[in-house]
Protein backbone atom coordinates (compact mmCIF):
# COMPACT_ATOMS: atom_id res chain seq x y z
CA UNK A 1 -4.55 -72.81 333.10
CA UNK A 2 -6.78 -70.81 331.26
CA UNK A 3 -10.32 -71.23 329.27
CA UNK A 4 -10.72 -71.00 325.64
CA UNK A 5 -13.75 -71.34 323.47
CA UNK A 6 -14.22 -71.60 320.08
CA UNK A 7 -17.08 -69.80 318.97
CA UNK A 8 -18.53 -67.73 316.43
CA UNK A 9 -17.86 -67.44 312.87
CA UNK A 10 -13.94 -68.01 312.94
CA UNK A 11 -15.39 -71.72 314.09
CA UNK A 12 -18.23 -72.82 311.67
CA UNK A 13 -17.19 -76.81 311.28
CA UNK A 14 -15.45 -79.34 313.44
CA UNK A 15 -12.05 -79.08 311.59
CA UNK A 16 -12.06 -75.54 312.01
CA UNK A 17 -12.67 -75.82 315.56
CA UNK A 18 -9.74 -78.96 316.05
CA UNK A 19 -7.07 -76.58 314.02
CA UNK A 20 -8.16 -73.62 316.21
CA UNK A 21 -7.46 -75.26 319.03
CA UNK A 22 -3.92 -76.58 317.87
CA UNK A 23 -3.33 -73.38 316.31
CA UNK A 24 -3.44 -71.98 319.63
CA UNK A 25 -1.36 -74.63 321.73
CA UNK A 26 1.62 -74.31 318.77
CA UNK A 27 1.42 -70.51 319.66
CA UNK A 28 1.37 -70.93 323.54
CA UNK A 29 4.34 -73.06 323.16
CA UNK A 30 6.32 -70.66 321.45
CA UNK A 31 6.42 -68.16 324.13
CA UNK A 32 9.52 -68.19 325.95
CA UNK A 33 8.91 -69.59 329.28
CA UNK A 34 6.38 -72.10 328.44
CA UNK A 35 7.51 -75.35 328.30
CA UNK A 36 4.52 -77.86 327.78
CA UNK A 37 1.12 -77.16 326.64
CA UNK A 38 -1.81 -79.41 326.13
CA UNK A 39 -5.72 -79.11 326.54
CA UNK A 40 -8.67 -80.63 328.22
CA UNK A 41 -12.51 -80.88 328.64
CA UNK A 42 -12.45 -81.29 332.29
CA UNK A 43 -10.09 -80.04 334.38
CA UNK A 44 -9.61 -81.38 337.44
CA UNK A 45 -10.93 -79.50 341.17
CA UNK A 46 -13.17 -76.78 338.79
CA UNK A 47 -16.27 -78.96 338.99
CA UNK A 48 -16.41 -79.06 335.40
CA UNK A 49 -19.76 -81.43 333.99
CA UNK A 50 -18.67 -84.49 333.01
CA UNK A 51 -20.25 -87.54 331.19
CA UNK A 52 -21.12 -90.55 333.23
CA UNK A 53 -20.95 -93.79 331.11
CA UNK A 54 -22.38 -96.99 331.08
CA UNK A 55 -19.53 -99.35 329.71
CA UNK A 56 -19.40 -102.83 328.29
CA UNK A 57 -15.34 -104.32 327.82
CA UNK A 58 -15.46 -107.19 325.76
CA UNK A 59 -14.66 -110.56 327.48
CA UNK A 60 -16.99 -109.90 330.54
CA UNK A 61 -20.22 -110.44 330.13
CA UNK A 62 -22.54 -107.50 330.30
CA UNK A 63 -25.48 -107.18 333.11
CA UNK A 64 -27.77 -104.22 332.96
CA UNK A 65 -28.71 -104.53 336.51
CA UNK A 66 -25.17 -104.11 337.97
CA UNK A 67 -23.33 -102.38 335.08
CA UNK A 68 -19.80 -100.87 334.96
CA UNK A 69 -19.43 -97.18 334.89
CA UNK A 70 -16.58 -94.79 333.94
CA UNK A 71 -16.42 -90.62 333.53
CA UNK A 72 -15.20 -89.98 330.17
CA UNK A 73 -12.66 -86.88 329.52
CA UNK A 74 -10.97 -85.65 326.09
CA UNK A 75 -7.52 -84.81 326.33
CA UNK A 76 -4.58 -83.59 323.48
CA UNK A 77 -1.47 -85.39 323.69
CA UNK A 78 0.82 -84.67 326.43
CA UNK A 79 -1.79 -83.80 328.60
CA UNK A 80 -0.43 -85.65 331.37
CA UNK A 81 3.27 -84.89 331.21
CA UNK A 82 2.03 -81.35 330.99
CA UNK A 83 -0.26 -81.87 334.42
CA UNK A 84 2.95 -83.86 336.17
CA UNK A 85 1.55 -86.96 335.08
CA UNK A 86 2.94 -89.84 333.79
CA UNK A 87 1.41 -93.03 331.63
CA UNK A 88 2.10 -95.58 333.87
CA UNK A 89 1.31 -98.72 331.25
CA UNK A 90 1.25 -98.32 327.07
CA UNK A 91 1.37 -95.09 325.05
CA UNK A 92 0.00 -91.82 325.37
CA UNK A 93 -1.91 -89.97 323.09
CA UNK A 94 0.38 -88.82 319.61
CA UNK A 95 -0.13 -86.88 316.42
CA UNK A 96 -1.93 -90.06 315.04
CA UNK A 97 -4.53 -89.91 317.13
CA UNK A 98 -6.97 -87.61 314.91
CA UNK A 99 -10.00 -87.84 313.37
CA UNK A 100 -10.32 -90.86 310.89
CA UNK A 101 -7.63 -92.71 313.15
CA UNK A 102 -8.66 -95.85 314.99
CA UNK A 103 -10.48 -94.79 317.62
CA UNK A 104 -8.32 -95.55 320.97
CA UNK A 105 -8.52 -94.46 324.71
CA UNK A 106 -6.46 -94.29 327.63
CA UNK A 107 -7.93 -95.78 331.05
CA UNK A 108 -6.99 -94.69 334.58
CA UNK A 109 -5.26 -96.71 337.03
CA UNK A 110 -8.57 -97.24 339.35
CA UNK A 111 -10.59 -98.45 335.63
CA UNK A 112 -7.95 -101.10 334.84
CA UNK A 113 -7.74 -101.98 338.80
CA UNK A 114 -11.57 -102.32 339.03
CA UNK A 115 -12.41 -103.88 335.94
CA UNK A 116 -9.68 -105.39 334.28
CA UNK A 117 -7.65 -107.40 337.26
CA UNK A 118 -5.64 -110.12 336.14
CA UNK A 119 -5.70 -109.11 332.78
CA UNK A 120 -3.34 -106.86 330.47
CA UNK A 121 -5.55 -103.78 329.38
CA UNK A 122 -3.59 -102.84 326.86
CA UNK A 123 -5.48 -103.92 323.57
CA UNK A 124 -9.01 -104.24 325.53
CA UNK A 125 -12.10 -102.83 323.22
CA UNK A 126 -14.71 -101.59 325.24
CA UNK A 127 -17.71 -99.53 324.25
CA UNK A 128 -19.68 -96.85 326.58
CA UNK A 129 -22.85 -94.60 326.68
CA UNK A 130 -26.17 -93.87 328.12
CA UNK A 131 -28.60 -94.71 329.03
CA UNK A 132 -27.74 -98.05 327.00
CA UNK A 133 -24.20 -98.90 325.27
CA UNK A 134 -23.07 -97.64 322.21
CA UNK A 135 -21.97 -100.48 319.81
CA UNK A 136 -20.86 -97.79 317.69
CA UNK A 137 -18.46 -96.20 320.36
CA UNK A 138 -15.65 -99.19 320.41
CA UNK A 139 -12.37 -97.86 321.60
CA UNK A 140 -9.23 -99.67 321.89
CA UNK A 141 -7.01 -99.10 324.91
CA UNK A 142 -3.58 -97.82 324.37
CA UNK A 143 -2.65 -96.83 327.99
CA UNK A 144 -3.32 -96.97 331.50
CA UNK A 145 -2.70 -93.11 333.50
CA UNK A 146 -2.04 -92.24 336.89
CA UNK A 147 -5.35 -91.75 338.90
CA UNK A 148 -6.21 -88.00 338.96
CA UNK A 149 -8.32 -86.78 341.67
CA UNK A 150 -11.06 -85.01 339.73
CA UNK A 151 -13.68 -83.72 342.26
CA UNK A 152 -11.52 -82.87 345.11
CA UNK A 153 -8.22 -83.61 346.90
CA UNK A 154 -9.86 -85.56 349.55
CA UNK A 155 -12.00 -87.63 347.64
CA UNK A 156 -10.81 -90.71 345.87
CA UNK A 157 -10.23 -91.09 342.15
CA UNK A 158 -12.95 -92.62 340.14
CA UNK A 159 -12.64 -95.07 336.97
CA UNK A 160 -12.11 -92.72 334.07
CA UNK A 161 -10.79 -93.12 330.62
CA UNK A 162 -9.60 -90.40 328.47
CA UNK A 163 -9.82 -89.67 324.64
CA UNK A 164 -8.17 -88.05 321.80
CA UNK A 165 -9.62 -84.46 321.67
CA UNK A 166 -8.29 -84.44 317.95
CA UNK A 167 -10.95 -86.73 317.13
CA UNK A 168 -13.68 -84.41 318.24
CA UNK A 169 -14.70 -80.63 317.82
CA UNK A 170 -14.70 -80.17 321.94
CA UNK A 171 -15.87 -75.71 321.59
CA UNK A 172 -14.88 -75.49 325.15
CA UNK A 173 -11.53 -76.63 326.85
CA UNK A 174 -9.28 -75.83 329.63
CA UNK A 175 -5.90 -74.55 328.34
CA UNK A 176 -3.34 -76.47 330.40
CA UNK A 177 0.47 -74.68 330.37
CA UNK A 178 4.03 -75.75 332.41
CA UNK A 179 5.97 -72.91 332.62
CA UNK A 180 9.31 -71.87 334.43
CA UNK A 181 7.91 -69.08 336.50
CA UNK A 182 8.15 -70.03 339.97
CA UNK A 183 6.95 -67.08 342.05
CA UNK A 184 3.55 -64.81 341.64
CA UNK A 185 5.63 -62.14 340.24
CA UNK A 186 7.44 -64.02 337.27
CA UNK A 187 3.55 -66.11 336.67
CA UNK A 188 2.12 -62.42 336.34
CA UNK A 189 4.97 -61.14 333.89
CA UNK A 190 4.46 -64.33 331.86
CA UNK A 191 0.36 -64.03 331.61
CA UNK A 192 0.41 -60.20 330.44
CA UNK A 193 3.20 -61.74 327.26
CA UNK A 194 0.96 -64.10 326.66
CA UNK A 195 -1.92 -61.68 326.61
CA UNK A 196 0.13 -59.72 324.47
CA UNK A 197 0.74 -62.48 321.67
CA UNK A 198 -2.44 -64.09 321.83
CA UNK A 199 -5.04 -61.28 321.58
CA UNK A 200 -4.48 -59.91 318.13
CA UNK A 201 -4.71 -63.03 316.50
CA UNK A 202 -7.75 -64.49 318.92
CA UNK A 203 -9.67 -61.91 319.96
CA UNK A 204 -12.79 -64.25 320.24
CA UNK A 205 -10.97 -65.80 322.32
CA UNK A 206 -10.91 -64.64 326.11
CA UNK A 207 -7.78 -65.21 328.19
CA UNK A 208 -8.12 -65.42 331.81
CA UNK A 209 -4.94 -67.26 333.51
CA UNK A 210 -5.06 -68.94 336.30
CA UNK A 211 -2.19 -70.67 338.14
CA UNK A 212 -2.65 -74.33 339.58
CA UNK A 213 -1.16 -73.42 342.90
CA UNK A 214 -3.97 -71.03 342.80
CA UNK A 215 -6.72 -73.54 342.16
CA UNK A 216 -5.25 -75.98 344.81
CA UNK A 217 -5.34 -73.11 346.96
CA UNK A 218 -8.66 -72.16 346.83
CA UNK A 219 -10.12 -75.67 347.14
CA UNK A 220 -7.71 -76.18 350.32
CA UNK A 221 -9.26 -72.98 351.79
CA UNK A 222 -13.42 -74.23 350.83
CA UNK A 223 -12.08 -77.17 352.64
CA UNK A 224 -10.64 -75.52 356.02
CA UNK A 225 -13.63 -73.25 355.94
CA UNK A 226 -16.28 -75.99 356.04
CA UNK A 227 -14.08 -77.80 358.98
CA UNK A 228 -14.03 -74.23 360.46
CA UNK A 229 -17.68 -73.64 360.50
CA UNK A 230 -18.14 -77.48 361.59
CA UNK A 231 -16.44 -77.23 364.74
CA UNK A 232 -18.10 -73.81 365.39
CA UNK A 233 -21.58 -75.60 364.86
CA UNK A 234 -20.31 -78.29 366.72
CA UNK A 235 -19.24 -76.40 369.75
CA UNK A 236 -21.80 -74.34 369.73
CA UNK A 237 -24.60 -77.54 370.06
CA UNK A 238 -22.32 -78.71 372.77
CA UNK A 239 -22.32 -75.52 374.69
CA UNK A 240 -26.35 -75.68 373.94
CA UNK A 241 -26.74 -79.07 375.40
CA UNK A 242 -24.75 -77.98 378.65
CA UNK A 243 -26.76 -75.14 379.22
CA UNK A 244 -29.63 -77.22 378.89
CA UNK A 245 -28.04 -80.49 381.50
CA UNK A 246 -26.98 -77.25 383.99
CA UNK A 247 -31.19 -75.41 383.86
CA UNK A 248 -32.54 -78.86 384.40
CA UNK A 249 -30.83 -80.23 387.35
CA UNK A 250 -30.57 -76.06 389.28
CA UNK A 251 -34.31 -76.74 388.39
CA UNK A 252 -34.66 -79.91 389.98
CA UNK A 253 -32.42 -79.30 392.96
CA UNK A 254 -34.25 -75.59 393.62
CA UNK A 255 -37.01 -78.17 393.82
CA UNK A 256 -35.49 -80.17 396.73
CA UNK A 257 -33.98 -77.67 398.97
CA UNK A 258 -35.97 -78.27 401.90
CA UNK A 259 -35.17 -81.95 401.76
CA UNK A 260 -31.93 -81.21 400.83
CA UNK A 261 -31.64 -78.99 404.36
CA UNK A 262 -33.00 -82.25 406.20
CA UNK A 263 -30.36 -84.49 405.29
CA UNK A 264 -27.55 -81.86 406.50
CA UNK A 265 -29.40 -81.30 409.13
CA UNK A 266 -29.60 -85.19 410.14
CA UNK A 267 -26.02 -84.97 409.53
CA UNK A 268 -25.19 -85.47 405.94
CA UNK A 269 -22.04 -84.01 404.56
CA UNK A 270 -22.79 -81.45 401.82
CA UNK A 271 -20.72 -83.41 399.31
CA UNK A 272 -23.05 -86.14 400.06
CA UNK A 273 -25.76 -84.38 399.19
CA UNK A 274 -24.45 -83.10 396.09
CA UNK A 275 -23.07 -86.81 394.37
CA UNK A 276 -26.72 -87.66 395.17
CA UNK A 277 -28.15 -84.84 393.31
CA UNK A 278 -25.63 -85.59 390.36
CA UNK A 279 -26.41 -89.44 390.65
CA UNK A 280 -30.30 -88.78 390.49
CA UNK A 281 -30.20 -85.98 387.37
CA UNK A 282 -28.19 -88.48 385.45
């Protein structure tokens, strides 16, 4: 994966900056060893800033004080074969899908569980926005995706639905590529080629690759750190607290020695003594 924006005065319209962008997956998917290309405005575990929208899906009545909500993401076609997806219900998105088409979306599995059970959601219309509904924004759904986990791996997926990105000038997008390089050494060969290719024709645009294995990776690692620095915290308070327990009764018993030394002395086992020091600093 890899980020591309298009800036500048190569980019001065939206059609400019949709043919860029195709341009550029036609010429990633000639390279030899690339097998699938597509793009996105939000790929997933980068924390990428995505739109939270208010949505209104015609045949269920509206109410503003307990509203449905859905992220919204722009995708190319293929986008989900290329990720290891698959479109579980429908079509995906297709060279018709551009701008001046009929405006159409693809929902996640969690969106058509959550809001359209018992009904077929291929076909629904439903509009979105914020902070109020766009009448203007009426999509049809085409398909229904696997759930992606966005945000992170242990985290549920949210309700989502997904749009043509040939329909809009998105400037900045995540580059998604499926390649046949299976070890670091055959993913490094294949990034410098692609270097190579890209950066006399698009040297606006900067190529920084980054495998997915790599991004997995790191989040796993965030992940083990915070448990790591959790149970250090956490042991840590508990040592604390016995500390603590430990001054508080030597205190109390230092306190108590000379009737301590009566008892034994009236014949009280020392264990005896002790369970009733331990009883009484409970």
């Amino acid at each position: 994966i890899w980020d591309a924006t298009f800036l500048g005065p190569a980019f001065p319209n939206p059609p400019s900056v949709m043919e860029g962008r195709r341009r550029l997956e036609d010429e990633l998917r000639a390279i030899p060893g690339v097998t699938a290309v597509a793009s996105t405005s939000a790929y997933p575990l980068r924390g990428t800033q995505e739109s939270s929208l208010l949505l209104a899906i015609n045949g269920i009545p509206f109410d503003p004080k307990s509203p449905f909500g859905s992220r919204q993401r722009w995708v190319s076609p293929g986008f989900f074969e290329t990720m290891g997806g698959r479109i579980v219900m429908g079509r995906g998105f297709d060279a018709t899908d551009r701008a001046g088409g009929k405006p159409v979306a693809i929902v996640s599995e969690t969106f058509a569980k959550r809001y359209l059970t018992g009904r077929n959601p291929i076909g629904v219309h439903f509009t979105s926005g914020y902070p109020d509904v766009d009448p203007q924004s009426d999509v049809e759904i085409v398909g229904v995706a696997a759930d992606i986990r966005q945000k992170s791996l242990d985290e549920a997926a949210e309700p989502a639905f997904y749009l043509p990105i040939d329909q809009v000038p998105i400037r900045r997008v995540t580059m998604v590529m499926r390649t046949q390089a299976d070890d670091p050494r055959a993913l490094a060969a294949l990034s410098a080629s692609i270097r190579q290719r890209l950066q006399p024709n698009h040297p606006q645009v900067a190529i920084d690759i980054l495998s997915a294995e790599e991004l997995v990776g790191d989040t796993l690692r965030r992940q083990r750190l915070g448990m790591t620095l959790m149970l250090l915290f956490g042991a840590t308070a508990v040592l604390l607290a016995a500390v603590g327990i430990y001054g508080v009764i030597a205190y109390a018993a230092s306190q108590r020695r000379n009737e301590m030394a009566t008892r034994l002395a009236l014949g009280a086992s020392p264990s005896d003594v002790f369970w009733l020091v331990v009883r009484q600093g409970r």
